[in-house]
Protein backbone atom coordinates (compact mmCIF):
# COMPACT_ATOMS: atom_id res chain seq x y z
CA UNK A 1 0.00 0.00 0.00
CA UNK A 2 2.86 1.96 1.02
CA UNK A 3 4.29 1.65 -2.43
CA UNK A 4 1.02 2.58 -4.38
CA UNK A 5 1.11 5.97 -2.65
CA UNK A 6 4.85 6.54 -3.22
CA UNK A 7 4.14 5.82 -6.83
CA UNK A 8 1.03 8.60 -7.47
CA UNK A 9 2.28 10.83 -5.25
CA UNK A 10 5.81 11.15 -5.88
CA UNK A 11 7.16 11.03 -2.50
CA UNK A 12 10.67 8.78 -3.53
CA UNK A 13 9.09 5.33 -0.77
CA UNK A 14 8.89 7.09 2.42
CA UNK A 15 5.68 5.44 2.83
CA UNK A 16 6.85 1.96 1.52
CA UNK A 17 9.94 2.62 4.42
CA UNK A 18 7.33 3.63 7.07
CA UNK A 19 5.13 0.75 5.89
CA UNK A 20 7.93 -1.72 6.18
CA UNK A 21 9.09 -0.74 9.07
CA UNK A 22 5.64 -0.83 10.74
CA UNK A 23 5.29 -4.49 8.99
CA UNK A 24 8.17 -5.70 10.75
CA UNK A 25 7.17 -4.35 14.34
CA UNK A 26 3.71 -5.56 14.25
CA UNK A 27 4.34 -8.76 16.66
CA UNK A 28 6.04 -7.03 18.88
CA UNK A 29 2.87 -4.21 18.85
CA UNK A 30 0.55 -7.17 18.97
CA UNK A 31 2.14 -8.80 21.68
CA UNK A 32 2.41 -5.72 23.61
CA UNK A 33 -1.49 -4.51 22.83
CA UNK A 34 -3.31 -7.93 23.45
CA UNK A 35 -1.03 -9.52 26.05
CA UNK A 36 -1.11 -13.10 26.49
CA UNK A 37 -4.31 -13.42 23.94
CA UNK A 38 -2.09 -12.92 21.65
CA UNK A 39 -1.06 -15.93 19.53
CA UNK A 40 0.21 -15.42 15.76
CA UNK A 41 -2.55 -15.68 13.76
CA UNK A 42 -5.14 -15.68 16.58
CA UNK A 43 -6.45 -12.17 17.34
CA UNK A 44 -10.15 -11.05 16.42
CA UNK A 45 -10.06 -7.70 16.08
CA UNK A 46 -13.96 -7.51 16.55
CA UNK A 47 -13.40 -9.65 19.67
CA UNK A 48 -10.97 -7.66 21.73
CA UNK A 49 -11.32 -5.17 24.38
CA UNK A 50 -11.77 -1.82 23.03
CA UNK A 51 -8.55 -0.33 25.13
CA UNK A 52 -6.08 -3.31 23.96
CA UNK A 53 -7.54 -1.93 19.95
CA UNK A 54 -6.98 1.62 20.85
CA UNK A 55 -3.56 0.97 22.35
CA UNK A 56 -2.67 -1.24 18.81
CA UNK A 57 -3.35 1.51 16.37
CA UNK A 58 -1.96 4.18 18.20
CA UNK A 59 1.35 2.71 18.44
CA UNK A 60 1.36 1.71 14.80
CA UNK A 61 0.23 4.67 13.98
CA UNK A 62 2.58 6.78 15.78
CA UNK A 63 5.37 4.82 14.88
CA UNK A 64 4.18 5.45 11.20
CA UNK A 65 4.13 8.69 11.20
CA UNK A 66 7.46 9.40 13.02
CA UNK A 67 9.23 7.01 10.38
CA UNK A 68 7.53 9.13 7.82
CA UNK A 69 7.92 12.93 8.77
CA UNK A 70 12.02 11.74 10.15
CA UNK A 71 12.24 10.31 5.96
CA UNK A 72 10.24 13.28 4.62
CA UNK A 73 12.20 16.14 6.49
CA UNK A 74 15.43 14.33 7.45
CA UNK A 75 17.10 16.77 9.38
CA UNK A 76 18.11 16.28 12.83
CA UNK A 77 17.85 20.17 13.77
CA UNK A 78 14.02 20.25 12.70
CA UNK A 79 13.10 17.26 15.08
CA UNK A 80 10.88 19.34 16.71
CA UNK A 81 8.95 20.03 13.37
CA UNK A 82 8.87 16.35 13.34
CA UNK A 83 7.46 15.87 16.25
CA UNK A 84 4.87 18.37 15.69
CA UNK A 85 3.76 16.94 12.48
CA UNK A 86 4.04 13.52 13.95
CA UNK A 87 1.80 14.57 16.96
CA UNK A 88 -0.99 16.56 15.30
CA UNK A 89 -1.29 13.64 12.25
CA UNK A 90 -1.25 10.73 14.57
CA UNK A 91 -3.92 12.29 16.52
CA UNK A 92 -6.26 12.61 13.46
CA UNK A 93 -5.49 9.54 11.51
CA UNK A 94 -6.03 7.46 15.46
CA UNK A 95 -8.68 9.34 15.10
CA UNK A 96 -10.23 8.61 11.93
CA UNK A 97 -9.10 4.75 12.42
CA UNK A 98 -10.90 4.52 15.34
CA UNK A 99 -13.82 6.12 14.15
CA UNK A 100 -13.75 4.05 10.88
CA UNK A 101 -13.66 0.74 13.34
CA UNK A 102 -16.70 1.77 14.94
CA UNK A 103 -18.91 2.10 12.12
CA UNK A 104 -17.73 -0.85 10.27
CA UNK A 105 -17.26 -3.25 12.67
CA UNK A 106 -19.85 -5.65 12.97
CA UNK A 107 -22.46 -6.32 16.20
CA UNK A 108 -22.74 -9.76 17.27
């Protein structure tokens, strides 16, 4: 996915990086968010506690973004400016994810 936005929008694979990176983390995220539910392969998303969810896309997100902005601006005297950006688009897109979840996600 990461890719398909580096290609239309011209941004040289900062998002395939960020989406990588993210890729490779995501046990350790899961493992951390779900505790010892967590098996590979085993989570429901639908099925978990709303807090253990929240917790999951915030890091991923966050962790995301900070690849992203750090690739994008890639200066280590404007890591404040990365911060900012990283702070103020996590909190929307956590947002928006969460959001997203809540209308979609199916009552049982």
């Amino acid at each position: 996915m990461g890719l398909t936005i580096d290609m239309f929008s011209d941004t040289g694979g900062i998002h395939a990086a960020a989406s990588v990176c993210i890729a490779y983390a995501r046990p350790v995220f899961l493992k951390f968010a779900f505790g010892t539910m967590y098996e590979h392969n085993t989570v429901k998303f639908n099925n978990t506690d709303f807090g253990a969810k929240l917790v999951y896309i915030a890091l991923l997100t966050l962790l995301h973004h900070i690849i992203m902005f750090s690739l994008e601006i890639f200066s280590i005297s404007r890591i404040l400016l990365v911060f900012q950006k990283t702070l103020f688009s996590g909190i929307f897109t956590i947002l928006m994810i969460t959001l997203l979840s809540i209308i979609f996600s199916r009552k049982s």
